[in-house]
C-alpha atoms as a PDB file:
ATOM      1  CA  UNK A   1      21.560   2.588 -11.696  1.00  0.00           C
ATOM      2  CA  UNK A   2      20.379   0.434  -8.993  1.00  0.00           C
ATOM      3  CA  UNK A   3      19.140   2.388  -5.813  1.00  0.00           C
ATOM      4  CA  UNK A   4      19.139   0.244  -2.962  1.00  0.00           C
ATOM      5  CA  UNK A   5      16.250   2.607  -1.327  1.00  0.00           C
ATOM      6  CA  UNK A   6      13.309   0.473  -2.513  1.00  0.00           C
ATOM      7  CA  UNK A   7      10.092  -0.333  -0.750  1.00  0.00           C
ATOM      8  CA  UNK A   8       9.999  -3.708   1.683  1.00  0.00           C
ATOM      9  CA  UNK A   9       8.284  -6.791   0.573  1.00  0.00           C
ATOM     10  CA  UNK A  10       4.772  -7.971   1.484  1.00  0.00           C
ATOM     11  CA  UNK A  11       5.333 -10.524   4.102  1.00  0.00           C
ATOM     12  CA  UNK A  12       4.576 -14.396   2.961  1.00  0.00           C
ATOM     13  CA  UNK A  13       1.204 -15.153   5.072  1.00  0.00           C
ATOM     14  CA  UNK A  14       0.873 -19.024   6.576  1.00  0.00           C
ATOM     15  CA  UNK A  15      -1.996 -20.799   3.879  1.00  0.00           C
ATOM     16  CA  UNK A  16      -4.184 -21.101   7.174  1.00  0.00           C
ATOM     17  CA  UNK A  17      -4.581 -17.138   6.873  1.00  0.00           C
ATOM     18  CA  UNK A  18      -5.358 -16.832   3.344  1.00  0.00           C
ATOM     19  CA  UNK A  19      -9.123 -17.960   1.262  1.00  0.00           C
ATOM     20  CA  UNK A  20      -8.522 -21.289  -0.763  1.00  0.00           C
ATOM     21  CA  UNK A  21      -8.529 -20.568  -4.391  1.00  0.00           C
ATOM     22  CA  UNK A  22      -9.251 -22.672  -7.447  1.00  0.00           C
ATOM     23  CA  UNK A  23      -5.417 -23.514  -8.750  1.00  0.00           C
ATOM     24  CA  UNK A  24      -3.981 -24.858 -11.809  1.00  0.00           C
ATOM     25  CA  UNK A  25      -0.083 -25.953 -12.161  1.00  0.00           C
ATOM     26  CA  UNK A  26       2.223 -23.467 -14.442  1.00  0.00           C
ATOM     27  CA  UNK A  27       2.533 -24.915 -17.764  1.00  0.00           C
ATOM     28  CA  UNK A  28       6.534 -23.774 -17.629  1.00  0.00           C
ATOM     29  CA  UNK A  29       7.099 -23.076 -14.217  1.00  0.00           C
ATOM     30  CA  UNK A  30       6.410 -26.105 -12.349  1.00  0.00           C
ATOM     31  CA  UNK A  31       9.210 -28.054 -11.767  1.00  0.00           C
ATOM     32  CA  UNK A  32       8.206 -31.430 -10.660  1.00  0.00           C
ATOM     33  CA  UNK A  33      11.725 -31.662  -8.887  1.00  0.00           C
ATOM     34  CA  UNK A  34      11.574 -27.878  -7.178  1.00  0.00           C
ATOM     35  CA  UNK A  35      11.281 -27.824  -3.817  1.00  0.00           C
ATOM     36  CA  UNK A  36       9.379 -25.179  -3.234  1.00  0.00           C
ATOM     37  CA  UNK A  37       5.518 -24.376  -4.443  1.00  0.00           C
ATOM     38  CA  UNK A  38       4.043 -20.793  -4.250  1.00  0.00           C
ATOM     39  CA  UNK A  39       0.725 -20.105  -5.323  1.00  0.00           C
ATOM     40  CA  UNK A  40      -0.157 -16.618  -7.318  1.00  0.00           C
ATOM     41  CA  UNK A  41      -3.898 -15.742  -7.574  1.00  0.00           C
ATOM     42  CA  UNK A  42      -5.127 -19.544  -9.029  1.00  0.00           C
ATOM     43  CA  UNK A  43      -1.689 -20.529 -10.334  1.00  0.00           C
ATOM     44  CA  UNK A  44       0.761 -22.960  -8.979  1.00  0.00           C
ATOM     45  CA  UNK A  45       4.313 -22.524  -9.451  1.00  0.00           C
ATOM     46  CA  UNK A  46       7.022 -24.865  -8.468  1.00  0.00           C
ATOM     47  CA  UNK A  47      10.920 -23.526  -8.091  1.00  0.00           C
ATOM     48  CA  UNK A  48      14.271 -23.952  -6.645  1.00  0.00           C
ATOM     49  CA  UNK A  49      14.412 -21.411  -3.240  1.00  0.00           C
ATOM     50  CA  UNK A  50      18.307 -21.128  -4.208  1.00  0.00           C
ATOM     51  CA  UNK A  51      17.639 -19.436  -6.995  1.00  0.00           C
ATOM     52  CA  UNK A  52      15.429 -17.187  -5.733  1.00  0.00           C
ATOM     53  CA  UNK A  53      17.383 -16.390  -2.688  1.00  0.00           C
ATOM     54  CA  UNK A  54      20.748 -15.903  -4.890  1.00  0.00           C
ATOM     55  CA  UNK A  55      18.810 -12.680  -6.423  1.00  0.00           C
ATOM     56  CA  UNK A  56      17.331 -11.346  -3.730  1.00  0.00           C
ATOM     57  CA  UNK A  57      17.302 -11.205   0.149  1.00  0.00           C
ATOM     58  CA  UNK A  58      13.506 -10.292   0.368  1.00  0.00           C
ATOM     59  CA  UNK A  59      11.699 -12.676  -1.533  1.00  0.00           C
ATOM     60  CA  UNK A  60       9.329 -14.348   1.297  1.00  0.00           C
ATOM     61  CA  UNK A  61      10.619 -17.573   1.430  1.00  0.00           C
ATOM     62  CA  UNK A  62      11.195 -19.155   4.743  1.00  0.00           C
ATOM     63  CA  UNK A  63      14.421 -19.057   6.045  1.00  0.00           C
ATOM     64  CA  UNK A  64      15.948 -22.196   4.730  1.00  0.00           C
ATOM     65  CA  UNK A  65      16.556 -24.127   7.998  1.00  0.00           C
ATOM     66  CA  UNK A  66      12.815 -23.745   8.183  1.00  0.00           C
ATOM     67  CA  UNK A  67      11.780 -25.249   4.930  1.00  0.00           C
ATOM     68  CA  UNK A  68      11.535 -28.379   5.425  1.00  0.00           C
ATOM     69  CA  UNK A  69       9.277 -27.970   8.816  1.00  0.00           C
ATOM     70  CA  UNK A  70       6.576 -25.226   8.136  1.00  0.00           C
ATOM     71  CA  UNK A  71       4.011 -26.585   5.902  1.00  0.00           C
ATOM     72  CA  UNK A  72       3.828 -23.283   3.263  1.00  0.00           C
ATOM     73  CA  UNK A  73       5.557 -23.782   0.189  1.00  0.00           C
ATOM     74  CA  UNK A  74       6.231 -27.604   1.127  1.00  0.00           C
ATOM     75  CA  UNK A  75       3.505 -29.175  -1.296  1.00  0.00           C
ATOM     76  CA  UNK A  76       0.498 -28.402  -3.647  1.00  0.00           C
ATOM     77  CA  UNK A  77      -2.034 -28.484  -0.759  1.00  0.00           C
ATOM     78  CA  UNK A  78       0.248 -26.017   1.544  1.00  0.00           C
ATOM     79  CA  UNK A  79       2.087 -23.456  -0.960  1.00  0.00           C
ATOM     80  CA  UNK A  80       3.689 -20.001  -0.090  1.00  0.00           C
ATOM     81  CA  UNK A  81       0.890 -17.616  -1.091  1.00  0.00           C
ATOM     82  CA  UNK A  82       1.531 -14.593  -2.406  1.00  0.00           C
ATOM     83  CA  UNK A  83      -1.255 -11.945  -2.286  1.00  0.00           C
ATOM     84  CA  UNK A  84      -1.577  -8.442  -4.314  1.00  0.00           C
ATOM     85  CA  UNK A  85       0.455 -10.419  -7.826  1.00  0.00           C
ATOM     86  CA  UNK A  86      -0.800 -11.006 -10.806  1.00  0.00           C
ATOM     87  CA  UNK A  87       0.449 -14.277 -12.221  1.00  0.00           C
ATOM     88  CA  UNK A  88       1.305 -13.300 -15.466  1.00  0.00           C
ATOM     89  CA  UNK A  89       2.979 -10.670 -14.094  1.00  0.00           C
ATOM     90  CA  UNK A  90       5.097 -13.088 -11.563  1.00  0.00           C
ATOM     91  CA  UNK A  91       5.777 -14.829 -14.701  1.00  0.00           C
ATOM     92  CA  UNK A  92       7.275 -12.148 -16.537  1.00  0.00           C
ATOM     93  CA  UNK A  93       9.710 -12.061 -13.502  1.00  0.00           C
ATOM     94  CA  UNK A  94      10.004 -15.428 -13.792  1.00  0.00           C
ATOM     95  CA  UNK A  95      11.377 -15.377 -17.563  1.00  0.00           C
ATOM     96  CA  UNK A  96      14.673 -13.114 -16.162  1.00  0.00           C
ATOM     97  CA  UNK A  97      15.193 -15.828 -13.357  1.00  0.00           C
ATOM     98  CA  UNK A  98      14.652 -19.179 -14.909  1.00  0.00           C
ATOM     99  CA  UNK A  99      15.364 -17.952 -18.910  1.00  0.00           C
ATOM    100  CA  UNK A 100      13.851 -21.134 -21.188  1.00  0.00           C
ATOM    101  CA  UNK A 101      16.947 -20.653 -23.346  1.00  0.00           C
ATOM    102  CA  UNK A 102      19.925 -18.972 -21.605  1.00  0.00           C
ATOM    103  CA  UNK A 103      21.153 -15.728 -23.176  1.00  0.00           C
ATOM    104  CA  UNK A 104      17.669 -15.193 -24.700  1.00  0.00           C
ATOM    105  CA  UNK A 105      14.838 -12.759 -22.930  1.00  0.00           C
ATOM    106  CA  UNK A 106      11.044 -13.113 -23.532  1.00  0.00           C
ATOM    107  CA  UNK A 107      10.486  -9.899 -22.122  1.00  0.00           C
ATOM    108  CA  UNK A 108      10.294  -7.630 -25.150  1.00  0.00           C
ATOM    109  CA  UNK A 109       7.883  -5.141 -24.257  1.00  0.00           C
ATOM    110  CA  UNK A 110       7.249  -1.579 -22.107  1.00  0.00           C
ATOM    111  CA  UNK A 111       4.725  -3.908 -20.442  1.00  0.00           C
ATOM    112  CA  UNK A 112       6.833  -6.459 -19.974  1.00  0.00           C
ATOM    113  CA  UNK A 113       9.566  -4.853 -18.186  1.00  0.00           C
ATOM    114  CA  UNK A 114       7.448  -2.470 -16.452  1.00  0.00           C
ATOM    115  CA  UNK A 115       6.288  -5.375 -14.620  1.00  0.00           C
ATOM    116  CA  UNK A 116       9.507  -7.213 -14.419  1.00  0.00           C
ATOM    117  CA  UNK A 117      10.746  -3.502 -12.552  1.00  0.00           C
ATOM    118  CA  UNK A 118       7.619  -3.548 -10.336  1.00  0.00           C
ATOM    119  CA  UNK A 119       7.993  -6.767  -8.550  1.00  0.00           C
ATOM    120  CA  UNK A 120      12.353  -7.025  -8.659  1.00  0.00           C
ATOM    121  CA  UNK A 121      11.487  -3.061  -6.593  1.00  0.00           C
ATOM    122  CA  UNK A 122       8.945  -4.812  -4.543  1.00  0.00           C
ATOM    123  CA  UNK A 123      11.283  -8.010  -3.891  1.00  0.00           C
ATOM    124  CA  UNK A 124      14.688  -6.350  -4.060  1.00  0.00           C
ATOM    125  CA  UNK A 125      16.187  -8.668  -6.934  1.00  0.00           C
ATOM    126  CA  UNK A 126      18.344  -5.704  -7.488  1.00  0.00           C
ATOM    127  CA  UNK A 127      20.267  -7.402 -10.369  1.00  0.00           C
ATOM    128  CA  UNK A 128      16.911  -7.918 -11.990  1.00  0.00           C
ATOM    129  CA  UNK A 129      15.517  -4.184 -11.237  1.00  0.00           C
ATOM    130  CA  UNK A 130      18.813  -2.158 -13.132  1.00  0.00           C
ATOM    131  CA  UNK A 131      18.157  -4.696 -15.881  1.00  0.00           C
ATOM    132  CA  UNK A 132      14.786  -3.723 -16.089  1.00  0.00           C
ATOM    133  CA  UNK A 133      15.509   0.184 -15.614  1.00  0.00           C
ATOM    134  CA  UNK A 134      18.559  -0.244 -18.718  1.00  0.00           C
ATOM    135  CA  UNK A 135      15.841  -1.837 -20.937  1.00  0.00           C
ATOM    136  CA  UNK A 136      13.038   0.676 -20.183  1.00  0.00           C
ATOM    137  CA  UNK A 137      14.909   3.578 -20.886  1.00  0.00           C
ATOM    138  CA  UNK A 138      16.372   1.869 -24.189  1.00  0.00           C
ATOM    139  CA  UNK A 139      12.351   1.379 -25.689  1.00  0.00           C
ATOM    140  CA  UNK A 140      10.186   3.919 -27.250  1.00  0.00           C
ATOM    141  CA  UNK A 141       7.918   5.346 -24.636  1.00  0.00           C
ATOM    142  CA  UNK A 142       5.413   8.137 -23.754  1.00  0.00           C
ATOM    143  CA  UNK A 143       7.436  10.776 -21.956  1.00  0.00           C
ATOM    144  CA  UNK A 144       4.449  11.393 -19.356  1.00  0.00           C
ATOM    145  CA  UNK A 145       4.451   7.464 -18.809  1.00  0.00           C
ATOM    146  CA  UNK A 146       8.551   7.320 -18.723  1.00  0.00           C
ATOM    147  CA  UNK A 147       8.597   9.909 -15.783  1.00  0.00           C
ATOM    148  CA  UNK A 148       6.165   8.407 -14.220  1.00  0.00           C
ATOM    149  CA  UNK A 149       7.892   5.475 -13.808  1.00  0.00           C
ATOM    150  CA  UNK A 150      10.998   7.194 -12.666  1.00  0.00           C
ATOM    151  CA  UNK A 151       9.262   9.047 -10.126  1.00  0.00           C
ATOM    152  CA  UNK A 152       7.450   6.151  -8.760  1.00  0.00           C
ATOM    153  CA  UNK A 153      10.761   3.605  -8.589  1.00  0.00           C
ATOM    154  CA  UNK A 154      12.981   6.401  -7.304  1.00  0.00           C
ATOM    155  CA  UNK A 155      15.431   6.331 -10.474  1.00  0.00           C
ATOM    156  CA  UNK A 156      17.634   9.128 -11.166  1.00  0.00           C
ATOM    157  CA  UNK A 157      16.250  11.819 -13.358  1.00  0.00           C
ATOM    158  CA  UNK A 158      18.944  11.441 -15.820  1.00  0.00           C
ATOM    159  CA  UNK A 159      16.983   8.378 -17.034  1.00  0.00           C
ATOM    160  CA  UNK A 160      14.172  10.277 -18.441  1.00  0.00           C
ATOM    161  CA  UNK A 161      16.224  13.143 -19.418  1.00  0.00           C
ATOM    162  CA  UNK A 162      14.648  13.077 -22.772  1.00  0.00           C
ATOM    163  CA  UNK A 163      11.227  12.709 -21.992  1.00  0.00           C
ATOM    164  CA  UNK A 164      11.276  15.891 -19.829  1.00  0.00           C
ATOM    165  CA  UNK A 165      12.911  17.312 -23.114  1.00  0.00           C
ATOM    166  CA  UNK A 166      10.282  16.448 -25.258  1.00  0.00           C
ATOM    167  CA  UNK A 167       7.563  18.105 -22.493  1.00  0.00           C
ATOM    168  CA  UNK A 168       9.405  20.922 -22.494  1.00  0.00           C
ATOM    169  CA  UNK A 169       9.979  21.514 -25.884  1.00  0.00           C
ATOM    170  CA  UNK A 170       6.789  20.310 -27.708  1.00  0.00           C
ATOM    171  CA  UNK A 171       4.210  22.855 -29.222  1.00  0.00           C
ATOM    172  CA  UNK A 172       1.032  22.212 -26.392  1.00  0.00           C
ATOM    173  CA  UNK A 173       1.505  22.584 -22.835  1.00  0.00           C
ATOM    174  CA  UNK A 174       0.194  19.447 -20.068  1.00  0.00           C
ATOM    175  CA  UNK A 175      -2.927  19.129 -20.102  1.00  0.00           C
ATOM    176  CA  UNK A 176      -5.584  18.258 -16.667  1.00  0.00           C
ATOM    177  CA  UNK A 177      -4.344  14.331 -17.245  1.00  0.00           C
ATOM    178  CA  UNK A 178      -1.082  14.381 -17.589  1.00  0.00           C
ATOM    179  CA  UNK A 179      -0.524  16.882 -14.782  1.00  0.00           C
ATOM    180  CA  UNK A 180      -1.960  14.331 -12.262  1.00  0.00           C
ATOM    181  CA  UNK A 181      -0.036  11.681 -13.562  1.00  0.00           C
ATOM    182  CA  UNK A 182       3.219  13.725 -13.016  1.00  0.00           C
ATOM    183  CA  UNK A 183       2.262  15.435  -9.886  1.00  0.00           C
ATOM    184  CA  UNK A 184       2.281  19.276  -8.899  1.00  0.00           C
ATOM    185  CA  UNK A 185       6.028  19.461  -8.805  1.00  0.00           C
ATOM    186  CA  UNK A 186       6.671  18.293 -12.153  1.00  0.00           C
ATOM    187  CA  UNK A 187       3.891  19.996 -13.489  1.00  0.00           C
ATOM    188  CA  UNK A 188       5.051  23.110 -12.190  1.00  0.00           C
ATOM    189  CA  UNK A 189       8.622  22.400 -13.145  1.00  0.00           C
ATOM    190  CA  UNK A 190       7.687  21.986 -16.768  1.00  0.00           C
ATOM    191  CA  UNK A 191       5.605  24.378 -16.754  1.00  0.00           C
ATOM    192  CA  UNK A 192       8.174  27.140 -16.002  1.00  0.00           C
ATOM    193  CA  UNK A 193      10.907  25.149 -17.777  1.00  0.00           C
ATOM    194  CA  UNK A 194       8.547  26.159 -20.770  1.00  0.00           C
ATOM    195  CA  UNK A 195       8.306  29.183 -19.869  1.00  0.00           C
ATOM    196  CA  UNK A 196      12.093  30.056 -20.140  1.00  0.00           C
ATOM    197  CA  UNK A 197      11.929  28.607 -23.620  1.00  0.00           C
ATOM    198  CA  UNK A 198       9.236  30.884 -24.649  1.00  0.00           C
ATOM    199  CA  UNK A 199      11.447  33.506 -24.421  1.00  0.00           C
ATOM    200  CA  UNK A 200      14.938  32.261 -25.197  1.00  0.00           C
ATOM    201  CA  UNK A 201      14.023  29.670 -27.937  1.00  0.00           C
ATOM    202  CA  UNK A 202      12.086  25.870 -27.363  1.00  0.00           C
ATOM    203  CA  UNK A 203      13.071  24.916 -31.384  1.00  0.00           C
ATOM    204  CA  UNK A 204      16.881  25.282 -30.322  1.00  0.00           C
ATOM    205  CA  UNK A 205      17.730  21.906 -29.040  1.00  0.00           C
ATOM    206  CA  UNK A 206      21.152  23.048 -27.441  1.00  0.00           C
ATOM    207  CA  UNK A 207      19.226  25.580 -25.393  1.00  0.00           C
ATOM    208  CA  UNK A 208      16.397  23.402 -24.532  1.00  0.00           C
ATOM    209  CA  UNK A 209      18.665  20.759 -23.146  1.00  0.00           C
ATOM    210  CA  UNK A 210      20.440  23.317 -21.137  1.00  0.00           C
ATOM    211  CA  UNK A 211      17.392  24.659 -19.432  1.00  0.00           C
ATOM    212  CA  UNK A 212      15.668  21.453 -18.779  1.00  0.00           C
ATOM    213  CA  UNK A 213      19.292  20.218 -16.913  1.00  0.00           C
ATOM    214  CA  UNK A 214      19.184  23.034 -15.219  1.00  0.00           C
ATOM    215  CA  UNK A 215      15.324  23.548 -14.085  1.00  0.00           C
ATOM    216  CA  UNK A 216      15.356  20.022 -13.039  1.00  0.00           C
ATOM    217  CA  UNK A 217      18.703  19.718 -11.835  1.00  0.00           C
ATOM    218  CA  UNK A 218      20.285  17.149 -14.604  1.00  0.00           C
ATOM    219  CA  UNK A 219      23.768  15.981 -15.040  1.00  0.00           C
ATOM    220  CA  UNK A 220      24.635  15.189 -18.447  1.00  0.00           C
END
């Protein structure tokens, strides 16, 4: 489910602001009829703003009466930077907003989409971010790594339901590392979620799933 409470977007900074780097053009995603060039740590990439701005009201492109005056984004020597993105990364986003082949998705990978949810969050390409979140919690994950991601991209708790039943219900407790990853809250939560089971049975599933909905407050 998409939640609309997502963090803002780094603001676009004017090319005067930002070091020169060595670039290269895309060998996909430069357009030679876009009209609009952004630059991602040494990559160029050229696109269509429309498209960009029909997913999302936060990428930093300039307003579009704008584009054809200021001089970022307008050519190779002046592109939109954007700083603190990988470029593989803003590729992976890429593959869910200009697909190669429509109907099929590159991304096939916890890696990918983790990345593809990381930047749609940061952007608010909320179409893009609950297709991200439905294909995350359809893949095989770690359960520590699955919450982790749900606490970190505010997503209902439902959507790691299982990996807080696995916690719970597996033989060893957290350990030092996988308590920071979760944070004190979680840790504790488990931790007494466990401690229920102990007593009233972690090998029943019925009545594991009943006390981890109700420890951590879970609607089926």
């Amino acid at each position: 489910m998409v939640n609309a409470d997502v963090p803002d977007p780094p603001p676009y900074l004017p090319e005067s602001t930002v070091e020169p780097l060595a670039t290269r053009k895309h060998d996909e995603y430069y357009f030679e009829d876009g009209n609009i060039v952004i630059q991602v740590s040494g990559t160029l990439f050229r696109l269509w703003d429309g498209t960009l701005r029909r997913h999302s009201k936060a990428f930093p492109v300039p307003p579009v009466s704008l584009l054809d005056k200021v001089q970022d984004g307008t050519d190779d020597e002046h592109p939109l930077v954007l700083e603190g993105v990988d470029s593989s990364d803003f590729e992976r986003l890429l593959w869910i907003i200009y697909p190669p082949i429509l109907g099929q998705c590159k991304a096939t990978t916890p890696r990918d989409w983790a990345a593809i949810l990381d930047l749609a969050t940061r952007w608010k390409f909320l179409d893009i971010r609950e297709l991200a979140i439905r294909e995350l919690g359809a893949v095989e994950m770690d359960p520590v790594e699955k919450i982790e991601l749900q606490h970190r991209y505010q997503i209902k708790r439902q959507w790691a339901y299982s990996s807080y039943i696995a916690l719970c219900s597996r033989n060893h407790a957290l350990d030092v590392i996988e308590g920071r990853q979760l944070g004190i809250e979680t840790t504790v939560n488990v931790a007494f979620a466990r401690e229920k089971l102990d007593k009233w049975g972690r090998k029943k599933p019925d009545e594991v799933k009943k006390v981890v909905a109700e420890v951590f407050e879970i609607t089926e």
